[in-house]
C-alpha atoms as a PDB file:
ATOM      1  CA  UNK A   1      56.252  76.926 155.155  1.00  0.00           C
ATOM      2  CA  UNK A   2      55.762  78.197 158.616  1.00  0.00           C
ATOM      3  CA  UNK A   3      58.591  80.180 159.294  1.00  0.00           C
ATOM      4  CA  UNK A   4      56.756  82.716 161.130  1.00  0.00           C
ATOM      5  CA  UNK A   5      58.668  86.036 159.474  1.00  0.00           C
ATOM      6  CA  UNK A   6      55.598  88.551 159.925  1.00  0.00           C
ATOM      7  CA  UNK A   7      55.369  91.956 161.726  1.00  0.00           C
ATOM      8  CA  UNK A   8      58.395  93.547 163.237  1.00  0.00           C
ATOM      9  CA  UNK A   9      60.756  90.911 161.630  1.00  0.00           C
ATOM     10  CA  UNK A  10      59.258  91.607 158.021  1.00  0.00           C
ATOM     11  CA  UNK A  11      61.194  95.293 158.454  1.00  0.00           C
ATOM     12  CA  UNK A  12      63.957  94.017 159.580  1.00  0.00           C
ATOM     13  CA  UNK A  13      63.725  91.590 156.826  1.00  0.00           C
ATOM     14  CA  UNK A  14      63.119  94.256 153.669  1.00  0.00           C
ATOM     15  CA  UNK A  15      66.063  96.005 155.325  1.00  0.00           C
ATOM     16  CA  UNK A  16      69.053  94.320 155.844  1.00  0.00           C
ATOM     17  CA  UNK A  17      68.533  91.150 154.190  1.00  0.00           C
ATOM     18  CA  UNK A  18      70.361  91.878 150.844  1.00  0.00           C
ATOM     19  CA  UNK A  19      69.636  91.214 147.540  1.00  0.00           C
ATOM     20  CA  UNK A  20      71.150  89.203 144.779  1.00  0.00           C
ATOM     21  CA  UNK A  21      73.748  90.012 142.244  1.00  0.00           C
ATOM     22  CA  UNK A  22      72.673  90.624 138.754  1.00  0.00           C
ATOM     23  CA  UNK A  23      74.782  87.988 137.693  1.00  0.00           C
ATOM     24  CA  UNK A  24      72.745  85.523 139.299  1.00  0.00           C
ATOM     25  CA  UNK A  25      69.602  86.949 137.027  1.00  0.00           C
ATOM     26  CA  UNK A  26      71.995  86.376 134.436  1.00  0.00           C
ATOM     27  CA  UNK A  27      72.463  82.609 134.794  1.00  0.00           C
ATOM     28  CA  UNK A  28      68.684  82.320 134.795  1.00  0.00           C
ATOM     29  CA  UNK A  29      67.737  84.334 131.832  1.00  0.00           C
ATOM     30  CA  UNK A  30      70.672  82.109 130.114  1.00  0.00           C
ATOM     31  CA  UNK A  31      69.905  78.659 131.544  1.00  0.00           C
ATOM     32  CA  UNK A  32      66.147  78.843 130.628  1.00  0.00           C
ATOM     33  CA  UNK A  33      66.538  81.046 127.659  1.00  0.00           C
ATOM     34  CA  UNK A  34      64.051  83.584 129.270  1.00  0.00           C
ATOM     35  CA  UNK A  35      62.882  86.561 127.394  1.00  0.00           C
ATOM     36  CA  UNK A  36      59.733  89.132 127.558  1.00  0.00           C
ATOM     37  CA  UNK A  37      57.136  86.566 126.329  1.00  0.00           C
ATOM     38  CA  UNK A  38      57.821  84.465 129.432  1.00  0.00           C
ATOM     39  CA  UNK A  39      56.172  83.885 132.945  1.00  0.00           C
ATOM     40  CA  UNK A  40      58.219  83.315 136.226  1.00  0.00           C
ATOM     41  CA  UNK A  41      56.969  82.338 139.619  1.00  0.00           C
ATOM     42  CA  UNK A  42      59.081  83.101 142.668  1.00  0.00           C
ATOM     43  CA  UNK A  43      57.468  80.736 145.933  1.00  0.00           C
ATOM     44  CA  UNK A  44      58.772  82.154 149.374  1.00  0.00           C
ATOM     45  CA  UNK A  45      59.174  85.205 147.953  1.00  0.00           C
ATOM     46  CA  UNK A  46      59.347  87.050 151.129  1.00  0.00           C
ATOM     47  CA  UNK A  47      59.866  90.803 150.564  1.00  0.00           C
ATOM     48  CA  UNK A  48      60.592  90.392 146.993  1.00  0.00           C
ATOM     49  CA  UNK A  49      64.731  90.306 146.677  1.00  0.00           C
ATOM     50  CA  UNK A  50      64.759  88.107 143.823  1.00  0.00           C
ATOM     51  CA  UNK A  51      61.064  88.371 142.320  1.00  0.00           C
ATOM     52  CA  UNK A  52      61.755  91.991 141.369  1.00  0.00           C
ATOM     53  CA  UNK A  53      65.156  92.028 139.071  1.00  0.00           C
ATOM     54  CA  UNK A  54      63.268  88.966 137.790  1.00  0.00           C
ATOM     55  CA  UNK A  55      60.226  90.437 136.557  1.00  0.00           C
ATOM     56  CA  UNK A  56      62.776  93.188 134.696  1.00  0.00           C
ATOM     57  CA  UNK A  57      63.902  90.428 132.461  1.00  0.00           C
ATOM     58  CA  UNK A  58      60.140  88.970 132.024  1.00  0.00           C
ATOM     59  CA  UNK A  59      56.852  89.455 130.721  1.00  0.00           C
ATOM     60  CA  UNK A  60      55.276  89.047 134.196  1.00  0.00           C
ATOM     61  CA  UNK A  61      56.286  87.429 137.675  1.00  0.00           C
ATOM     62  CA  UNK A  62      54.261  86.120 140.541  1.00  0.00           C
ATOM     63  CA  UNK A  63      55.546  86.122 143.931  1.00  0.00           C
ATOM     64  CA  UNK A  64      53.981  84.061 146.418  1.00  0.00           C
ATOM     65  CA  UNK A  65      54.545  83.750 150.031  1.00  0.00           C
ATOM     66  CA  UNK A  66      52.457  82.392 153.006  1.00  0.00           C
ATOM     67  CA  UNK A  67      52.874  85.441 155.602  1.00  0.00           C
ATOM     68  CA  UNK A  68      50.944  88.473 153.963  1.00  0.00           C
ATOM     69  CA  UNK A  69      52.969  91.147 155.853  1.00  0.00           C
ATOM     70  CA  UNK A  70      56.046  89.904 153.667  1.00  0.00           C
ATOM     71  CA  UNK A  71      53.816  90.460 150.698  1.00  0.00           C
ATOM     72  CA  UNK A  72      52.495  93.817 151.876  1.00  0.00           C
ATOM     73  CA  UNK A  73      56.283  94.841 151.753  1.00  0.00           C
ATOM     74  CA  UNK A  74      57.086  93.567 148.440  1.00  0.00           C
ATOM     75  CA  UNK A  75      53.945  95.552 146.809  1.00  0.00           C
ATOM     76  CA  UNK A  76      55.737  98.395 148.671  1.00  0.00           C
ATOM     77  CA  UNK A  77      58.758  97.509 147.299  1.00  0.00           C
ATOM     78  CA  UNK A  78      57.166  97.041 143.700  1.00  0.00           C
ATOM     79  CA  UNK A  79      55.685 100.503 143.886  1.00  0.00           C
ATOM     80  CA  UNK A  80      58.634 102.321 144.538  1.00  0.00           C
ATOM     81  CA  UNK A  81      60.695 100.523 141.422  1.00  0.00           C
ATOM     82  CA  UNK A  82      57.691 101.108 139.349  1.00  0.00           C
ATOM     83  CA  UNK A  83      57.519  97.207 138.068  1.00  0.00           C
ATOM     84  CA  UNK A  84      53.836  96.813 137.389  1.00  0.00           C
ATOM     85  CA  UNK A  85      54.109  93.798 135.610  1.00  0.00           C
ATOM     86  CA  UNK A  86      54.338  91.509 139.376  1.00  0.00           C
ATOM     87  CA  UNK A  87      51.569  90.204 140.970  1.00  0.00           C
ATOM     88  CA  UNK A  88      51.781  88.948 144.623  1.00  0.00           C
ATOM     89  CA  UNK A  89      49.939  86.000 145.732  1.00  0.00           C
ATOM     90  CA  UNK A  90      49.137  84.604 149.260  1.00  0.00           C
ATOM     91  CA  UNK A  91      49.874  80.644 149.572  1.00  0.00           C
ATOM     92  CA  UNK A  92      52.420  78.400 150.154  1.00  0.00           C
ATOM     93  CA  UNK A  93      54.487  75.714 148.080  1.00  0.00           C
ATOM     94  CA  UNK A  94      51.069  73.127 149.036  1.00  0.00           C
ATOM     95  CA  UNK A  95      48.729  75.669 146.916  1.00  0.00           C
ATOM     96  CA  UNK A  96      50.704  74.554 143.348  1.00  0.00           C
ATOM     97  CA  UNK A  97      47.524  72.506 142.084  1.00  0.00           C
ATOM     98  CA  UNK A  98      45.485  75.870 142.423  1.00  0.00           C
ATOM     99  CA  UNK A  99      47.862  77.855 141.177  1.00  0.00           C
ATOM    100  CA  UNK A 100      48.685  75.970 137.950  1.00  0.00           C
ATOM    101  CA  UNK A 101      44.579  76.081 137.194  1.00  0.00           C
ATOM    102  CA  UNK A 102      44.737  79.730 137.614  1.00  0.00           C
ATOM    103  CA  UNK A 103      47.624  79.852 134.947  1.00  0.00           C
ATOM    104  CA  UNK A 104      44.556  78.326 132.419  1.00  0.00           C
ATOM    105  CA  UNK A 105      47.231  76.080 131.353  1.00  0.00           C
ATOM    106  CA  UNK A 106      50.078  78.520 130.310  1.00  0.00           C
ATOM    107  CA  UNK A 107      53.643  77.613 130.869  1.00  0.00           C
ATOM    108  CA  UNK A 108      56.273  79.201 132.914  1.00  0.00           C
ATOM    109  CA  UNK A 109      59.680  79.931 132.208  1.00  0.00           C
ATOM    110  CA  UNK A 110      61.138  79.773 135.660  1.00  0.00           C
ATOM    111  CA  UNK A 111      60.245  79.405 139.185  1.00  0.00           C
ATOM    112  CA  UNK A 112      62.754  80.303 141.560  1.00  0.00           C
ATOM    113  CA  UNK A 113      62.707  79.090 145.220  1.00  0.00           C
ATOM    114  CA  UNK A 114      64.987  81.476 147.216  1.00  0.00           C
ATOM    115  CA  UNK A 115      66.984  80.858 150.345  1.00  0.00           C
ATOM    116  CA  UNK A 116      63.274  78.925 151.478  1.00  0.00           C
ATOM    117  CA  UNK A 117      63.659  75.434 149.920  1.00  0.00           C
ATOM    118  CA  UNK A 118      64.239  74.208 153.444  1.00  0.00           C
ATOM    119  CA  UNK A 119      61.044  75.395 154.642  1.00  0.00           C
ATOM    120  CA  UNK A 120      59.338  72.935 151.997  1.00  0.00           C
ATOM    121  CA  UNK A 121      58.762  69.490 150.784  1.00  0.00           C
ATOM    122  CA  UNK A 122      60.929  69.667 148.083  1.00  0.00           C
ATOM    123  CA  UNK A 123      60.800  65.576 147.451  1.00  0.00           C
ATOM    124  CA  UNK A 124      56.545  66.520 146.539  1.00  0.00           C
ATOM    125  CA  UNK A 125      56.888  69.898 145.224  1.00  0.00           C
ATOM    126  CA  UNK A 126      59.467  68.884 142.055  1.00  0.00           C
ATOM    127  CA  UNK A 127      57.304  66.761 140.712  1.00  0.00           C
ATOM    128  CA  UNK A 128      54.348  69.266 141.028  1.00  0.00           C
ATOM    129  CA  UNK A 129      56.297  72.036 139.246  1.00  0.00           C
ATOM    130  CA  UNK A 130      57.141  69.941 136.190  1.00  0.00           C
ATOM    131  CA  UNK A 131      53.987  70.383 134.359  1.00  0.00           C
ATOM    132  CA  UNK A 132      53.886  73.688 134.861  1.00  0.00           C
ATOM    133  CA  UNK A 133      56.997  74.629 133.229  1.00  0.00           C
ATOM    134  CA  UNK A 134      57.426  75.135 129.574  1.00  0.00           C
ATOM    135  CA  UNK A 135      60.461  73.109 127.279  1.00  0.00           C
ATOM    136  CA  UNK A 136      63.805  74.517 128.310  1.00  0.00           C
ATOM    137  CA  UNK A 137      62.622  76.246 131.151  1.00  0.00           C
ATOM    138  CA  UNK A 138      62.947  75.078 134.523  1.00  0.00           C
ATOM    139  CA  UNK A 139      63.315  75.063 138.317  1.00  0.00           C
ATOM    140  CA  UNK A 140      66.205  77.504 140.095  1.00  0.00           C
ATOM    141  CA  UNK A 141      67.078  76.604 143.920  1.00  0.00           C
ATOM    142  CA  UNK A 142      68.549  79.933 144.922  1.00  0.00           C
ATOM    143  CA  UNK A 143      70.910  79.785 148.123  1.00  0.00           C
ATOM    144  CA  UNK A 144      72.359  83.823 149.075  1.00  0.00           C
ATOM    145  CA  UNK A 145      75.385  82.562 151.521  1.00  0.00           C
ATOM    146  CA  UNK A 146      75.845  81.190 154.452  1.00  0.00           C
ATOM    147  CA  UNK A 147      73.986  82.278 157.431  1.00  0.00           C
ATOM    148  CA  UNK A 148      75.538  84.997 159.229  1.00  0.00           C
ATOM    149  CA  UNK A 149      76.868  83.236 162.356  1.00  0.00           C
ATOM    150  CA  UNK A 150      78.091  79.740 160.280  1.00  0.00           C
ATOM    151  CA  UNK A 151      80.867  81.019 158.939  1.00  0.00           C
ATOM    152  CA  UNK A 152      84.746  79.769 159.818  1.00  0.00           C
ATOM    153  CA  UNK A 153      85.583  83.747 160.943  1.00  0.00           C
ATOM    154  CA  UNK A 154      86.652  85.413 164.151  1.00  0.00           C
ATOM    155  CA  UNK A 155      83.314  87.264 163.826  1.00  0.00           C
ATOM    156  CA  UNK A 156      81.176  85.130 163.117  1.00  0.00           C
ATOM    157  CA  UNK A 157      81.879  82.349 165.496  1.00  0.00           C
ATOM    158  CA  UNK A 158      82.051  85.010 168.556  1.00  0.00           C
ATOM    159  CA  UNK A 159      77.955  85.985 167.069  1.00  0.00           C
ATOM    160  CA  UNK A 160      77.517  82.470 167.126  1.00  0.00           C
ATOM    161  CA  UNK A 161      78.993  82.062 170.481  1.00  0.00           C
ATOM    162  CA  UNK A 162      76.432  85.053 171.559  1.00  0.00           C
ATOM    163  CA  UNK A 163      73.049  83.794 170.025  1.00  0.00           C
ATOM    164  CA  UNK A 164      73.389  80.442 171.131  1.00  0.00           C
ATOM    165  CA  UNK A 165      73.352  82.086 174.700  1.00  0.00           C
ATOM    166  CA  UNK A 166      70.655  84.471 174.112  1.00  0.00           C
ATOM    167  CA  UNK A 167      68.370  81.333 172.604  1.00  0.00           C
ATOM    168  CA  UNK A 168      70.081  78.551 175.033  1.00  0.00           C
ATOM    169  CA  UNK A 169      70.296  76.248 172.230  1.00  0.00           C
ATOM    170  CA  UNK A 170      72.954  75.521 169.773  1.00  0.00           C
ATOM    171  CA  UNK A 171      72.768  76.805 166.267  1.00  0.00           C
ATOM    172  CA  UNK A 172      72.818  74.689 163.718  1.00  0.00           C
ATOM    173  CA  UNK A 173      70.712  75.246 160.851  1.00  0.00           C
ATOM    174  CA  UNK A 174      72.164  75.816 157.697  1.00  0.00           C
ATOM    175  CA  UNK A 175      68.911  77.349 155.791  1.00  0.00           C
ATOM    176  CA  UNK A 176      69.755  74.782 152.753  1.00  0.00           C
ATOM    177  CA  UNK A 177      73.516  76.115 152.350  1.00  0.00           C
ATOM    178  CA  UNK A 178      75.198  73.103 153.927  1.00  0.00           C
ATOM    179  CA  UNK A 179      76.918  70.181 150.993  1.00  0.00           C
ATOM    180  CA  UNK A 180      74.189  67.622 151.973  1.00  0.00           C
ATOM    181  CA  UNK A 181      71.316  69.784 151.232  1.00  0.00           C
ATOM    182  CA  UNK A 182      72.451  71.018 148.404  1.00  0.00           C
ATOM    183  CA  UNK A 183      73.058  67.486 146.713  1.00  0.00           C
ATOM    184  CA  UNK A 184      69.747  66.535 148.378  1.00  0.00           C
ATOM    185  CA  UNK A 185      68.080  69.204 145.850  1.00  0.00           C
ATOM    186  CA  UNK A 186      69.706  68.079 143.247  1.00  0.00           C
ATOM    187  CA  UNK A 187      68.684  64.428 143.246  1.00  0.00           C
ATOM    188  CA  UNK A 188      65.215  65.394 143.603  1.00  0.00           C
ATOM    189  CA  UNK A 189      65.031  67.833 140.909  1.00  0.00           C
ATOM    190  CA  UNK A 190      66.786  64.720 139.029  1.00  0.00           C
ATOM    191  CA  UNK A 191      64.128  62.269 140.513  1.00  0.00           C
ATOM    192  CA  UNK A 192      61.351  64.564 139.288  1.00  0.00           C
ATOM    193  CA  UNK A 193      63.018  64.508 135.542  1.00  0.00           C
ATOM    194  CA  UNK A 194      64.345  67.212 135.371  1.00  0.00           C
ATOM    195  CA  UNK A 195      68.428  67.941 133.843  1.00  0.00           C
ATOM    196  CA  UNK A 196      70.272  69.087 136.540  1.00  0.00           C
ATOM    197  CA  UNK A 197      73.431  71.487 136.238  1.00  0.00           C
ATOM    198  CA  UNK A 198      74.804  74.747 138.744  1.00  0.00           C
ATOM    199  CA  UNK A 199      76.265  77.252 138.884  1.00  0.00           C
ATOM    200  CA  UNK A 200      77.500  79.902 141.325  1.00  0.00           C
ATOM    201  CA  UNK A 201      78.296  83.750 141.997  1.00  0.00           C
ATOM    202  CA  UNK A 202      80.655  84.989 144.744  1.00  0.00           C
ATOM    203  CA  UNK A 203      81.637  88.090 146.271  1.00  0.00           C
ATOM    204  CA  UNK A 204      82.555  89.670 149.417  1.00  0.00           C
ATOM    205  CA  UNK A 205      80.802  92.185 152.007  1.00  0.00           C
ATOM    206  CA  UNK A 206      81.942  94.229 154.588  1.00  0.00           C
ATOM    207  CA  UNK A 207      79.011  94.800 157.463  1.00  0.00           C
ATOM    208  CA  UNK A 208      78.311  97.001 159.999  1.00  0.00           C
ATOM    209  CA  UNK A 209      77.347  96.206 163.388  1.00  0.00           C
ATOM    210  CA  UNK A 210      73.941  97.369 162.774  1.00  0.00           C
ATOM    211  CA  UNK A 211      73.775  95.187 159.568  1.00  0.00           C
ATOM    212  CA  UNK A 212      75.136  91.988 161.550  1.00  0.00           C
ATOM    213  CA  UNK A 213      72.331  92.968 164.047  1.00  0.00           C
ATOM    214  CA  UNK A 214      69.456  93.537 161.461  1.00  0.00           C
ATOM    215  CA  UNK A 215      70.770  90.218 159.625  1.00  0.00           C
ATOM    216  CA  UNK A 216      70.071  88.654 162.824  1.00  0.00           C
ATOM    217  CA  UNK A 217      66.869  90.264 163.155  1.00  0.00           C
ATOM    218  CA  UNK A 218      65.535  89.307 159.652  1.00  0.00           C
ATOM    219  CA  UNK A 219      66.460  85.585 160.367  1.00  0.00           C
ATOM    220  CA  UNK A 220      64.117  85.060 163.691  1.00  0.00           C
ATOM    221  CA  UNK A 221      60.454  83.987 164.076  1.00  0.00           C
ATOM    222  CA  UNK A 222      58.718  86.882 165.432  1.00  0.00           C
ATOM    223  CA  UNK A 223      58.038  85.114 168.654  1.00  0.00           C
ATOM    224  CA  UNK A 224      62.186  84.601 169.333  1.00  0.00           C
ATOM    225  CA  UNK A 225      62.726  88.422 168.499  1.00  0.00           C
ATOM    226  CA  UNK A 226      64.057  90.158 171.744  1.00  0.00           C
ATOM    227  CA  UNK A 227      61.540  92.632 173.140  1.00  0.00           C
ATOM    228  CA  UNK A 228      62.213  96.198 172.438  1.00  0.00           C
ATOM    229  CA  UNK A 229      63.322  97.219 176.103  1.00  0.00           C
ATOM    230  CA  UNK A 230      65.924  94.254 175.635  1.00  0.00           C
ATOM    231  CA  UNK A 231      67.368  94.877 172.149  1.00  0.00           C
ATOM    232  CA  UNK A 232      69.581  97.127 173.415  1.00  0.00           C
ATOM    233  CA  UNK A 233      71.324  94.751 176.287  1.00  0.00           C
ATOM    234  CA  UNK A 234      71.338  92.215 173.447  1.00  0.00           C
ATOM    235  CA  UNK A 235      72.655  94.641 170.512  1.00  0.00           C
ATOM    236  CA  UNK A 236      75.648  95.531 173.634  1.00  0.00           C
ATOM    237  CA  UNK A 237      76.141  92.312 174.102  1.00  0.00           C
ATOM    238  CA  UNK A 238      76.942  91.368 170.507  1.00  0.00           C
ATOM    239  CA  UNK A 239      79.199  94.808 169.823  1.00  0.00           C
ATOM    240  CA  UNK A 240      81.209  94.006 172.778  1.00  0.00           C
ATOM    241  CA  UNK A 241      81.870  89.992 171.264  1.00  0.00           C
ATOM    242  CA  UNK A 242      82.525  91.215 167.909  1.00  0.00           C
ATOM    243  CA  UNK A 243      84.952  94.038 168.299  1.00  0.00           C
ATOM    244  CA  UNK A 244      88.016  92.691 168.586  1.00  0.00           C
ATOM    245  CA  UNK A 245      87.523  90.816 165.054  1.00  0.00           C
ATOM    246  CA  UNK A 246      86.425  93.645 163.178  1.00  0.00           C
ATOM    247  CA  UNK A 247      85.964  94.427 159.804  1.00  0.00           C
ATOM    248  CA  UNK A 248      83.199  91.874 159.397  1.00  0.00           C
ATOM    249  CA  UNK A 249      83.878  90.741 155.967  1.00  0.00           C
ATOM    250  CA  UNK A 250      81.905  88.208 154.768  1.00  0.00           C
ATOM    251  CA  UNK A 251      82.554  85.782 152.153  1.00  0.00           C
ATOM    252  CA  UNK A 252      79.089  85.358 150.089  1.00  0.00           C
ATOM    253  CA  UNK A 253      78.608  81.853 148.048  1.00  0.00           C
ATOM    254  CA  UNK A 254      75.213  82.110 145.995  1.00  0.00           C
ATOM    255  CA  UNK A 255      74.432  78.547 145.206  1.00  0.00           C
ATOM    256  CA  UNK A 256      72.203  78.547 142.357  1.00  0.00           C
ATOM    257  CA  UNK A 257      70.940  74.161 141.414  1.00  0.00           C
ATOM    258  CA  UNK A 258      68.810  74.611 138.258  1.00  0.00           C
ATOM    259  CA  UNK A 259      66.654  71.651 137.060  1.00  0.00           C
ATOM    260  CA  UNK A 260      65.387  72.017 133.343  1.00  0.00           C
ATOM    261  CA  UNK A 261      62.901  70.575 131.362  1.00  0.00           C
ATOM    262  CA  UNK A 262      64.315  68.397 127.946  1.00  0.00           C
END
């Protein structure tokens, strides 16, 4: 997990990338059968978007991340909705042997892994969740939509048109939304032993320019962020592209693949 979301993009991060519908709490709280005597780790937790409606519905939740600016946000975030039942730990998905020895052997409900599976080893970390997670409880691969500038719209193909010229390089990643990584997850949660079933929430989202902008923001390593003097050539740029396809409505799929212990 090197993604390299610290300073500047960690704002832009806590601020525009949004959060996830309470139905998609729902689903976990049903499929593990969650309730306040239970324990939930969220890994890539970045600024907290899922780890925090979480924790509501649990005795206590751990969020761990690798860059500690995201987790100086989330305890900022944590403060400010009061939840003092979270605790946020620096590491990465490779720090799972320590981390179950600091559990003294207690069972989780859930761990969640965010829209940051494909910054990991998923085919070595399934296996290393499995004895960590209690009887009915189990893994949740958590996918919040598309990336902005992969979607089949007017708007979103002009912003992909756009960064591909600001970075000079085709874009291409789907952050783990894309058919093939989805079944990927799911026959390695079913190589690791797990059950495998999914589920799914959708909804729709008008944006604002400045929300397109701060999406795009929130999704680059700190070293490809545009200087300061440039942002606003490159926040021009993009306005001028987009406005003949406006409203930017976009269509949200949250892919939720959830492996459970038998």
């Amino acid at each position: 997990m090197e993604p390299g979301f610290r300073g500047e993009v960690t704002d832009f991060y806590q601020r525009f990338r949004r959060g996830y519908p309470p139905a998609v709490v729902d689903h976990l709280v049903e499929a593990f059968a969650l309730t306040r005597d239970d324990m939930a780790l969220d890994i890539g937790c970045g600024t907290g978007q899922l780890t925090l409606p979480l924790a509501e519905r649990v005795r206590a939740a751990v969020g761990l991340d690798p860059e500690p600016d995201m987790l100086w946000r989330a305890r900022a975030a944590a403060r400010d909705r009061r939840a003092t039942n979270v605790s946020w730990l620096l590491g990465a998905d490779t720090d799972l042997p320590a981390l179950h020895a600091l559990f003294g052997g207690r069972r989780l409900g859930a761990v969640t892994i965010a829209q940051a599976l494909h910054w990991m080893d998923h085919g070595t970390l399934f296996p290393a969740l499995a004895p960590m997670i209690r009887r009915n409880g189990g893994v949740a691969v958590v996918t919040n939509g598309k990336p902005l500038w992969q979607h089949d719209l007017a708007w979103s193909r002009a912003l992909r048109d756009v960064l591909s010229g600001w970075l000079g390089a085709p874009l291409d990643r789907t952050c783990g939304t894309d058919a093939a990584s989805q079944q990927r997850y799911r026959e390695g949660l079913a190589r690791a032993g797990f059950d495998v079933t999914t589920a799914s929430v959708d909804y729709s989202d008008e944006l604002s320019l400045e929300q397109v902008i701060g999406g795009v923001y929130s999704a680059l390593p700190v070293d490809r962020l545009p200087a300061p003097e440039r942002r606003p050539d490159f926040a021009a740029r993009i306005g001028r592209a987009l406005q003949p396809h406006r409203p930017y409505v976009e269509d949200v799929h949250v892919a939720i693949v959830l492996g459970t212990v038998g």
